[in-house]
PDB file of N, CA and C in Angstrom:
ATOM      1  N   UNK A   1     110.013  83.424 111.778  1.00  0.00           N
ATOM      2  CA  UNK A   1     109.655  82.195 111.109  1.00  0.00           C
ATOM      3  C   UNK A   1     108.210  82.269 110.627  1.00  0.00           C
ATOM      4  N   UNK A   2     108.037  81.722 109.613  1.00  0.00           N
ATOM      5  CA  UNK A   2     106.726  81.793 108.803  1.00  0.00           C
ATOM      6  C   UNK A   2     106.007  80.550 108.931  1.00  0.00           C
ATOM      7  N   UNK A   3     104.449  80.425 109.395  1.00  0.00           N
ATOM      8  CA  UNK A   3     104.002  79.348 109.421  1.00  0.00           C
ATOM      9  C   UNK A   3     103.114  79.028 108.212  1.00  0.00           C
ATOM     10  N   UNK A   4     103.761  77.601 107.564  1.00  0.00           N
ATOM     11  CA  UNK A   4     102.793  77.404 106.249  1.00  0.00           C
ATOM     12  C   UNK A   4     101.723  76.683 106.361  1.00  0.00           C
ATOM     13  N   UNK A   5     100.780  76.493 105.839  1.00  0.00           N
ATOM     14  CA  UNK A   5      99.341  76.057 105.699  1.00  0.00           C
ATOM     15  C   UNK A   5      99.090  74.585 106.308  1.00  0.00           C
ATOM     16  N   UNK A   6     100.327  73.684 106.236  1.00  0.00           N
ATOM     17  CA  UNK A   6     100.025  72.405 107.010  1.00  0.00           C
ATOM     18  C   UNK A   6     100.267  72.777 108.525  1.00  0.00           C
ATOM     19  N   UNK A   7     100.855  73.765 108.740  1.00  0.00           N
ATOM     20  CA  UNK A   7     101.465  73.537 110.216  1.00  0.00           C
ATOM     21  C   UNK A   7     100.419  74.364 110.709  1.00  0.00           C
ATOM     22  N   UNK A   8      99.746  75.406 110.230  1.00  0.00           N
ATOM     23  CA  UNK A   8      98.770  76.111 110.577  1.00  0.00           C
ATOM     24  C   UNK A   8      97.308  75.305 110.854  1.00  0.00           C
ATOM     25  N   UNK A   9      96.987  74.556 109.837  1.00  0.00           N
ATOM     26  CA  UNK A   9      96.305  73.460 109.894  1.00  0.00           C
ATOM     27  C   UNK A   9      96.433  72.433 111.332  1.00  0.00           C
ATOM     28  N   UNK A  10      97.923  72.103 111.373  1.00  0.00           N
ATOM     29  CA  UNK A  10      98.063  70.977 112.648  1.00  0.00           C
ATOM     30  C   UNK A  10      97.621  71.840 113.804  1.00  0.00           C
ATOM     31  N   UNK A  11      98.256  73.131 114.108  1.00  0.00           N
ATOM     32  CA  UNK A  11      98.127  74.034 115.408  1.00  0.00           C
ATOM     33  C   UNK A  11      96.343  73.794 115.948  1.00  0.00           C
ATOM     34  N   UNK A  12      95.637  74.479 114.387  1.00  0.00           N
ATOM     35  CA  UNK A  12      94.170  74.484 114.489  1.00  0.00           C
ATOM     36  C   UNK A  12      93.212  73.561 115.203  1.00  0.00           C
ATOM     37  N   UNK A  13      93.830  71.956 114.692  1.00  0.00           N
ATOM     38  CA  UNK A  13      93.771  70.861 115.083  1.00  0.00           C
ATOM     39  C   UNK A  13      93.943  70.638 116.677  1.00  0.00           C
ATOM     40  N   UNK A  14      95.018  70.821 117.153  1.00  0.00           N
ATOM     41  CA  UNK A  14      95.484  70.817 117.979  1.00  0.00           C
ATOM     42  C   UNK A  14      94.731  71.651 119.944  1.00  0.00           C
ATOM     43  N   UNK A  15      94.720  72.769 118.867  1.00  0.00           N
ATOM     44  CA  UNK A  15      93.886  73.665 119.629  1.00  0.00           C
ATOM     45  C   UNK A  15      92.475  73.487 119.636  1.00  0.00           C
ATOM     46  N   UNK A  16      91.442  73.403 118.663  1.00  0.00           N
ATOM     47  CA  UNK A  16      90.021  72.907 118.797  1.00  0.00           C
ATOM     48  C   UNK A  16      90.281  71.748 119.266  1.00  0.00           C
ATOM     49  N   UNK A  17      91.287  70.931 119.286  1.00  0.00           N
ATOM     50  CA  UNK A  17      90.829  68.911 119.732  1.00  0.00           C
ATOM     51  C   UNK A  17      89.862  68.332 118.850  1.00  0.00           C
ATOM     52  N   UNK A  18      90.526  69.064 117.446  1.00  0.00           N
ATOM     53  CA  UNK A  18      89.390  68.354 116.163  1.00  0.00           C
ATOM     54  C   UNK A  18      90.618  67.634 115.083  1.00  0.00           C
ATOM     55  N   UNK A  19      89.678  66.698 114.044  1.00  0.00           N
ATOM     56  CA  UNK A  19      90.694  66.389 113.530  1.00  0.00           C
ATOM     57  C   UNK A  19      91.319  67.109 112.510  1.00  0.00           C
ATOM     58  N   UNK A  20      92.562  66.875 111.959  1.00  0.00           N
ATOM     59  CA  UNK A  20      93.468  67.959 110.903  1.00  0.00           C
ATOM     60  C   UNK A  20      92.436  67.686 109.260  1.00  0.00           C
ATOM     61  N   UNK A  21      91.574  66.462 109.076  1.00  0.00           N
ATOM     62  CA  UNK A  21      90.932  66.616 107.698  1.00  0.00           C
ATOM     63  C   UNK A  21      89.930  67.863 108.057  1.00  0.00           C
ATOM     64  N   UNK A  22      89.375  67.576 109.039  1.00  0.00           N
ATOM     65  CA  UNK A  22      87.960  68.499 108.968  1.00  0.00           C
ATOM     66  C   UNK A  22      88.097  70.366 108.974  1.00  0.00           C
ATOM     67  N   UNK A  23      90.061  70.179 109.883  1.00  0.00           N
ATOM     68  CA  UNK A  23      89.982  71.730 110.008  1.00  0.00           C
ATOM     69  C   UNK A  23      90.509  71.924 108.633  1.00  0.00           C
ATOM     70  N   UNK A  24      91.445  71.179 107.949  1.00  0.00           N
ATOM     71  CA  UNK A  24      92.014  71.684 106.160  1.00  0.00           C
ATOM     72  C   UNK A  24      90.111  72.028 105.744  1.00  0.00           C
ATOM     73  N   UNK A  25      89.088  70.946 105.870  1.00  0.00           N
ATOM     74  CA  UNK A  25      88.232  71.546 104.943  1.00  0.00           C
ATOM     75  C   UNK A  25      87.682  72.700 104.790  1.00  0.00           C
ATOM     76  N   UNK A  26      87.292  73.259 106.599  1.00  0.00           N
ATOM     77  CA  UNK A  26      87.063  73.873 107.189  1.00  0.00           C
ATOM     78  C   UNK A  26      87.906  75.416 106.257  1.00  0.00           C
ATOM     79  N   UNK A  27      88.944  75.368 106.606  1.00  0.00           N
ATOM     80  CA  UNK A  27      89.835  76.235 106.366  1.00  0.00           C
ATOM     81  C   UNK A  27      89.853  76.906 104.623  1.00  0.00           C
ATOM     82  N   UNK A  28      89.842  75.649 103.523  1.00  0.00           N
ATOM     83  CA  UNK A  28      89.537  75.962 102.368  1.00  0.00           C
ATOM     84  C   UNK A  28      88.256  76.292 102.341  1.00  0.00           C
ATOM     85  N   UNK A  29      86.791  76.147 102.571  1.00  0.00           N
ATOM     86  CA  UNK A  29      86.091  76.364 102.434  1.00  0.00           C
ATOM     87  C   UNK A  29      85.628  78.124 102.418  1.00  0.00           C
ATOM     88  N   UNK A  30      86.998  78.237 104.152  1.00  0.00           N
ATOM     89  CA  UNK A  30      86.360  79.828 104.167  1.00  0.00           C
ATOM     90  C   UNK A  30      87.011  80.515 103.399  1.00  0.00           C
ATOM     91  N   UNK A  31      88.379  80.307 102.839  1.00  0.00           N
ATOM     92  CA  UNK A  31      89.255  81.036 101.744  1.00  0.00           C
ATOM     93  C   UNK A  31      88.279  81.182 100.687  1.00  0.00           C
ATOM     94  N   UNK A  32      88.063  80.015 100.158  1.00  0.00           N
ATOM     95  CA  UNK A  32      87.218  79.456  99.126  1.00  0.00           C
ATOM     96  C   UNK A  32      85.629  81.179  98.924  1.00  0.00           C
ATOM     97  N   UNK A  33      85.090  81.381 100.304  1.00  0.00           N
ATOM     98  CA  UNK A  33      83.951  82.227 100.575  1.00  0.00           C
ATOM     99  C   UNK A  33      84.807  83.495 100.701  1.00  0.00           C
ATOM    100  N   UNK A  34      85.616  83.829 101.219  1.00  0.00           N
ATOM    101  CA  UNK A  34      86.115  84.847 101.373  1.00  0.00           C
ATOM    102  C   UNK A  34      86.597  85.590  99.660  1.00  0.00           C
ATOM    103  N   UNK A  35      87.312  84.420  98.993  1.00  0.00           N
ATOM    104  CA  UNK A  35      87.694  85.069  97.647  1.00  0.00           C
ATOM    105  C   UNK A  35      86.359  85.320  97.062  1.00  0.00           C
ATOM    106  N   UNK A  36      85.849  84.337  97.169  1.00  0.00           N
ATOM    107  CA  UNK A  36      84.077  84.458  95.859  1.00  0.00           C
ATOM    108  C   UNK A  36      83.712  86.039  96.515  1.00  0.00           C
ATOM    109  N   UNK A  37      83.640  86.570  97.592  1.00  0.00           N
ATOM    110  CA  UNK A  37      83.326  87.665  98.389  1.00  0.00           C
ATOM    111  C   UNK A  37      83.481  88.592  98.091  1.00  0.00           C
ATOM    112  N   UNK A  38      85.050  88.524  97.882  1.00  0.00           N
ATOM    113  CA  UNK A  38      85.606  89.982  97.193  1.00  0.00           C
ATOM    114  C   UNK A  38      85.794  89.598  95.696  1.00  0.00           C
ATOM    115  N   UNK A  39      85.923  88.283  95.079  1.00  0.00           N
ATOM    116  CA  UNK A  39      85.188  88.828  93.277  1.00  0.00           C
ATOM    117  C   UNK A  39      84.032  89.684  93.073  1.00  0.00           C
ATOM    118  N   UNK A  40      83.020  89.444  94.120  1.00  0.00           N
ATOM    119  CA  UNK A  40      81.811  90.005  94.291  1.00  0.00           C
ATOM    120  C   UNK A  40      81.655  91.447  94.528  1.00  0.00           C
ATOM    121  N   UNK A  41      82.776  91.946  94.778  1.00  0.00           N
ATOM    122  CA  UNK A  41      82.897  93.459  95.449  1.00  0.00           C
ATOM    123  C   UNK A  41      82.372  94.027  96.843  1.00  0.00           C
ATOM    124  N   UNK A  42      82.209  92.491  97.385  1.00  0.00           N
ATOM    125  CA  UNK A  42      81.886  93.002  98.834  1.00  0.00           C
ATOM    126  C   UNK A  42      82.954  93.005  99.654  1.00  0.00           C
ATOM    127  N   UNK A  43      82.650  93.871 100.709  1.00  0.00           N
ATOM    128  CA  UNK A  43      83.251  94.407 101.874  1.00  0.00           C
ATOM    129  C   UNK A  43      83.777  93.067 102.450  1.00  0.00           C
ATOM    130  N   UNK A  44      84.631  92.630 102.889  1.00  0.00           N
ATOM    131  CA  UNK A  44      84.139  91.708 104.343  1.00  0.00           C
ATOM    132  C   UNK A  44      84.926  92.316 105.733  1.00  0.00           C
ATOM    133  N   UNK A  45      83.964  91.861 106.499  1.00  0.00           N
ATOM    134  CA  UNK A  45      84.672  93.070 107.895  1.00  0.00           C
ATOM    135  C   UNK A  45      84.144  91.985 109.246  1.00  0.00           C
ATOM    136  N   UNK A  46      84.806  91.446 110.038  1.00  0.00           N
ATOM    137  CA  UNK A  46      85.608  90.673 111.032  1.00  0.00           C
ATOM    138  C   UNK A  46      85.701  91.532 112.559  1.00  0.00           C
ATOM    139  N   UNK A  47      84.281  92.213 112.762  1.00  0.00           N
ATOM    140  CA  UNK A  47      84.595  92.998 113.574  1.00  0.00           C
ATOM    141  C   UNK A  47      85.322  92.776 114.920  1.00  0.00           C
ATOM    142  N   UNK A  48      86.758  93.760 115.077  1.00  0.00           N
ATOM    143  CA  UNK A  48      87.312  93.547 116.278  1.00  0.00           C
ATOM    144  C   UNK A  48      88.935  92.827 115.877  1.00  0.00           C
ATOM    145  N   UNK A  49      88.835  92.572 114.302  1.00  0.00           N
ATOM    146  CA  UNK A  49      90.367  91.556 113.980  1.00  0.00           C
ATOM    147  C   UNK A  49      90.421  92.302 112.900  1.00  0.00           C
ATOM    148  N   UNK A  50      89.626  92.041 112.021  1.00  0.00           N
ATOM    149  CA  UNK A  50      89.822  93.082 110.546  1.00  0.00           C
ATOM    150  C   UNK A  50      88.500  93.346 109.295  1.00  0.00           C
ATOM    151  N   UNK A  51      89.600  94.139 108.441  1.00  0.00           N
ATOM    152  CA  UNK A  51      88.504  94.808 107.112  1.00  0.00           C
ATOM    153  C   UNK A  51      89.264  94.229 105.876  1.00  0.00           C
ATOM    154  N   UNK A  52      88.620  94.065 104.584  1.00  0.00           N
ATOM    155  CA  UNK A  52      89.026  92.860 103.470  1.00  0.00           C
ATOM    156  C   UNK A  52      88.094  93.916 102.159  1.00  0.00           C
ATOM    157  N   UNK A  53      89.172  94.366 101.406  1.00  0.00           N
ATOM    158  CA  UNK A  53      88.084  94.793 100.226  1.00  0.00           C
ATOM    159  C   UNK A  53      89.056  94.837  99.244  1.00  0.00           C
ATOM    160  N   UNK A  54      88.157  94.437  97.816  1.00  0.00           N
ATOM    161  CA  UNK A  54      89.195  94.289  96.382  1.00  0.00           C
ATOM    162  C   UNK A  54      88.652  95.767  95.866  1.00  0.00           C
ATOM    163  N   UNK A  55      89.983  96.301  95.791  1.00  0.00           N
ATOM    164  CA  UNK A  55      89.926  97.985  94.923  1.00  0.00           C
ATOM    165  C   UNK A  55      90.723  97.727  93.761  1.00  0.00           C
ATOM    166  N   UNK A  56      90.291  98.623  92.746  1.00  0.00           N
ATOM    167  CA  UNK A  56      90.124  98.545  91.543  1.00  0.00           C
ATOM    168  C   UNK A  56      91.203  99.615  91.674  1.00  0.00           C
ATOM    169  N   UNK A  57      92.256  99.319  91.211  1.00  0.00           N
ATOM    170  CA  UNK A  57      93.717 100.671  90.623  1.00  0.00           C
ATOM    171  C   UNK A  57      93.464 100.532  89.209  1.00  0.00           C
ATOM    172  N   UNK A  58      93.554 102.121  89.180  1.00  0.00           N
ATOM    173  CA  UNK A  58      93.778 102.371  87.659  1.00  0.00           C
ATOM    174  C   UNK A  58      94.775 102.610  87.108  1.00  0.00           C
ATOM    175  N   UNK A  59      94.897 102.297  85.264  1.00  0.00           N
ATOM    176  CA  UNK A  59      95.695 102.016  84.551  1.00  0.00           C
ATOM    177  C   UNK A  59      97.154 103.702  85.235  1.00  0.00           C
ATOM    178  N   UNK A  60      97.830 102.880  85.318  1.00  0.00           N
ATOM    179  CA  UNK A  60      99.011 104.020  85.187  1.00  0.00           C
ATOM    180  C   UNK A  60     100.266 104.042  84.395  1.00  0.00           C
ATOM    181  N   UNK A  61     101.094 105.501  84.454  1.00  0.00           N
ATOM    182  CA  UNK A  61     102.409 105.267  83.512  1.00  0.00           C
ATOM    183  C   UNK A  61     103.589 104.929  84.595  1.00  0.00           C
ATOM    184  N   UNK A  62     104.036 103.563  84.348  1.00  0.00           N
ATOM    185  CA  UNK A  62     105.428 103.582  85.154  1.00  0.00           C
ATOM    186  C   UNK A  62     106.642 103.839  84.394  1.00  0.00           C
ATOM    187  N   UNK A  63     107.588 103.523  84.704  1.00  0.00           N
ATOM    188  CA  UNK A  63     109.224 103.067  84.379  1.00  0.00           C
ATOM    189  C   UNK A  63     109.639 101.679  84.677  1.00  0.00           C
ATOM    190  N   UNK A  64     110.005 101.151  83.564  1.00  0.00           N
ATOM    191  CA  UNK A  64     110.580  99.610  83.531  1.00  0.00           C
ATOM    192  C   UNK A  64     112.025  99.713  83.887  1.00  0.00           C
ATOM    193  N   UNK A  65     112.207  99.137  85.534  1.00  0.00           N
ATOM    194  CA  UNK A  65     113.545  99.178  85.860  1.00  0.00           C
ATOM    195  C   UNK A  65     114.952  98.789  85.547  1.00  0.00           C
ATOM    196  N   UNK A  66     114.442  98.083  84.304  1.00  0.00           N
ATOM    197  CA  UNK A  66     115.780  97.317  83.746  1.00  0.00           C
ATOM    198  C   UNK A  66     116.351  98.449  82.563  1.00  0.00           C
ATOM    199  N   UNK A  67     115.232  98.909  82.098  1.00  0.00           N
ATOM    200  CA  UNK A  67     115.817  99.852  80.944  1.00  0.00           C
ATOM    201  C   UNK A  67     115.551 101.380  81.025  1.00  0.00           C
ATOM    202  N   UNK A  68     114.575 101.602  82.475  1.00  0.00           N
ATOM    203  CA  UNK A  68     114.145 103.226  82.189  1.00  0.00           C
ATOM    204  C   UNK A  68     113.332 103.726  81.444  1.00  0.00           C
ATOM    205  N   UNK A  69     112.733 102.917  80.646  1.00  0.00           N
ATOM    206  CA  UNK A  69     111.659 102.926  79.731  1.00  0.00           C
ATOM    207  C   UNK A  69     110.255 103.085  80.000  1.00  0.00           C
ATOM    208  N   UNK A  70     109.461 104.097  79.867  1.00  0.00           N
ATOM    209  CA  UNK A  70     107.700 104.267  79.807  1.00  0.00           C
ATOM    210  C   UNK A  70     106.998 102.959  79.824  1.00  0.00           C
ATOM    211  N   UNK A  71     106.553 102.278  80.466  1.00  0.00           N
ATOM    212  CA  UNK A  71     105.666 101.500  80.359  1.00  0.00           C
ATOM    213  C   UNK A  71     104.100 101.799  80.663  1.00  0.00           C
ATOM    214  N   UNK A  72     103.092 100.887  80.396  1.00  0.00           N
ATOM    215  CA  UNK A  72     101.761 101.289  80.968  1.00  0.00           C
ATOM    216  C   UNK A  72     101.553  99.983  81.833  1.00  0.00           C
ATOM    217  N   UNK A  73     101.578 100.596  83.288  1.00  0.00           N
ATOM    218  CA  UNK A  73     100.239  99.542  84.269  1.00  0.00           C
ATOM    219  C   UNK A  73      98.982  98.915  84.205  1.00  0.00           C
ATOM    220  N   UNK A  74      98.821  97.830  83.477  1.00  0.00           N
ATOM    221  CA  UNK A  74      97.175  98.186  83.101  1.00  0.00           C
ATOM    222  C   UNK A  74      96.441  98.742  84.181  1.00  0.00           C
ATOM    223  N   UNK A  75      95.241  98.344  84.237  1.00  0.00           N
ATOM    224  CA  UNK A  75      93.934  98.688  85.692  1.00  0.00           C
ATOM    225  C   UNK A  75      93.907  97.456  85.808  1.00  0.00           C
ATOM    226  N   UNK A  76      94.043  96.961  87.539  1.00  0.00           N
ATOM    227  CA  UNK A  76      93.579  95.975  87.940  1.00  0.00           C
ATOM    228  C   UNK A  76      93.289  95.202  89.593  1.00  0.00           C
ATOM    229  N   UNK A  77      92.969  94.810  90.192  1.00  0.00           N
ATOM    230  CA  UNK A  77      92.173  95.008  91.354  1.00  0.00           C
ATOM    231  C   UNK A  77      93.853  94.842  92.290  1.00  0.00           C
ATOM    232  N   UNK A  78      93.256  95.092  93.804  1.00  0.00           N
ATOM    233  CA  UNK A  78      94.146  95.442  94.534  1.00  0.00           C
ATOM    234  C   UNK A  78      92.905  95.014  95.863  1.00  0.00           C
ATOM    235  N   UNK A  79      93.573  93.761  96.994  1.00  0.00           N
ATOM    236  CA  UNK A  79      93.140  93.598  98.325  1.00  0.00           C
ATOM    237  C   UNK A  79      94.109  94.233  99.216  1.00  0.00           C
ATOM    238  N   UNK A  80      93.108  95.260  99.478  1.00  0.00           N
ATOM    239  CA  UNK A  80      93.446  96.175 101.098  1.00  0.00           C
ATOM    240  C   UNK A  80      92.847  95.382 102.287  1.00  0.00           C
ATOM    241  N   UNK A  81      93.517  95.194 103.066  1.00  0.00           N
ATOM    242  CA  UNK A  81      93.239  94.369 104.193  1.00  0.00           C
ATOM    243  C   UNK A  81      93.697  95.638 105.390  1.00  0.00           C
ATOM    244  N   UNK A  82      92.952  95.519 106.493  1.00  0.00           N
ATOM    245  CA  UNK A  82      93.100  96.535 107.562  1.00  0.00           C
ATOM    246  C   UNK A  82      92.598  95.944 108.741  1.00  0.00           C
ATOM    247  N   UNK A  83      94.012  95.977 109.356  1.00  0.00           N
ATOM    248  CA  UNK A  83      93.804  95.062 110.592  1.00  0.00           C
ATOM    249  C   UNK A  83      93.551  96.456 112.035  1.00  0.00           C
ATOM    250  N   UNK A  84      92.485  95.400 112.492  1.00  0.00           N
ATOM    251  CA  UNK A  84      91.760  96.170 114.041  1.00  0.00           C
ATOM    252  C   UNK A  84      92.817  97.169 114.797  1.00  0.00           C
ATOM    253  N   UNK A  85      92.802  97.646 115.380  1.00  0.00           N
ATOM    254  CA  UNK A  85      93.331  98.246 116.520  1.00  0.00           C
ATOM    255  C   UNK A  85      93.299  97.355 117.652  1.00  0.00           C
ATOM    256  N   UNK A  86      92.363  96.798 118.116  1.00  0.00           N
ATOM    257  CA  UNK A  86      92.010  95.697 119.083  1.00  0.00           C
ATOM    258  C   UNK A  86      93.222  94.670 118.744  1.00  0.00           C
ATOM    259  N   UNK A  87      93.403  94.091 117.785  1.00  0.00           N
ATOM    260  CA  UNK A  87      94.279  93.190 117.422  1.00  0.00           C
ATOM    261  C   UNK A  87      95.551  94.126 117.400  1.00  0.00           C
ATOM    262  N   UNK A  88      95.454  94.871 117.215  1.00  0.00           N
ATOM    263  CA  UNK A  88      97.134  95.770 117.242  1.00  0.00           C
ATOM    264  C   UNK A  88      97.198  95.299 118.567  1.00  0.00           C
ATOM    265  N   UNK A  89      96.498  96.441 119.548  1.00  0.00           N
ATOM    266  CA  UNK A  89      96.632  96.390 120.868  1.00  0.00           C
ATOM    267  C   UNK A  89      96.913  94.947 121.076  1.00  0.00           C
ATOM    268  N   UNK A  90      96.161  94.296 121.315  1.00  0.00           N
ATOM    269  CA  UNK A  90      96.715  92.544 121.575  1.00  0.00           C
ATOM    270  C   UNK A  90      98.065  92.525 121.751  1.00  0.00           C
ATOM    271  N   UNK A  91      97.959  92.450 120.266  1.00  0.00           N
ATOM    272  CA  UNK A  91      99.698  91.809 120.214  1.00  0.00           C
ATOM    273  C   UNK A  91     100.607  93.046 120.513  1.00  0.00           C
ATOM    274  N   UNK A  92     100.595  94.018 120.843  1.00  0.00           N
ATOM    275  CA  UNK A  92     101.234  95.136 121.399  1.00  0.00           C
ATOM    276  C   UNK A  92     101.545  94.551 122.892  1.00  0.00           C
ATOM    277  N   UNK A  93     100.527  94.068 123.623  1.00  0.00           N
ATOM    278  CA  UNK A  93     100.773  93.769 124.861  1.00  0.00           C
ATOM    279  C   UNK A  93     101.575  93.138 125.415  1.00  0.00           C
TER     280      UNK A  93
END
């Protein structure tokens, strides 16, 4: 089961003993810093949970699956996200 953004929000709530407006703001704010971050081309790194960086793929030749046909990929960014070992381990346990 997948948890979506209100229920993630209520949990947050729930767990700090804060209210659900302040953690939604809370919550957009850091999305909000995190994207401006990597428009920026910086790193961001979470030591101990994870690593966050926008890479730049270049233009390539594919195949269009409907017809088999040459197409071109343009170039365009790509978020690699790389989660800890620490956090593996965790939830391994």
């Amino acid at each position: 089961m997948a948890v979506n953004r209100k229920e993630f929000i209520n949990r947050m709530a729930e767990n700090g003993q804060v209210t659900k407006k302040s953690c939604r703001e809370y919550l957009d704010l850091m999305f909000d810093t995190f994207y401006e971050l990597l428009e920026e081309g910086e790193e961001i790194r979470f030591y101990g949970i994870m690593n966050a960086e926008a890479r730049t793929t270049p233009e390539r030749v594919a195949r269009n699956p409907q017809n088999g046909e040459a197409c071109i990929v343009p170039e365009h960014k790509r978020i690699k996200i790389k989660v800890s070992e620490t956090v593996l381990r965790d939830l391994n346990e």
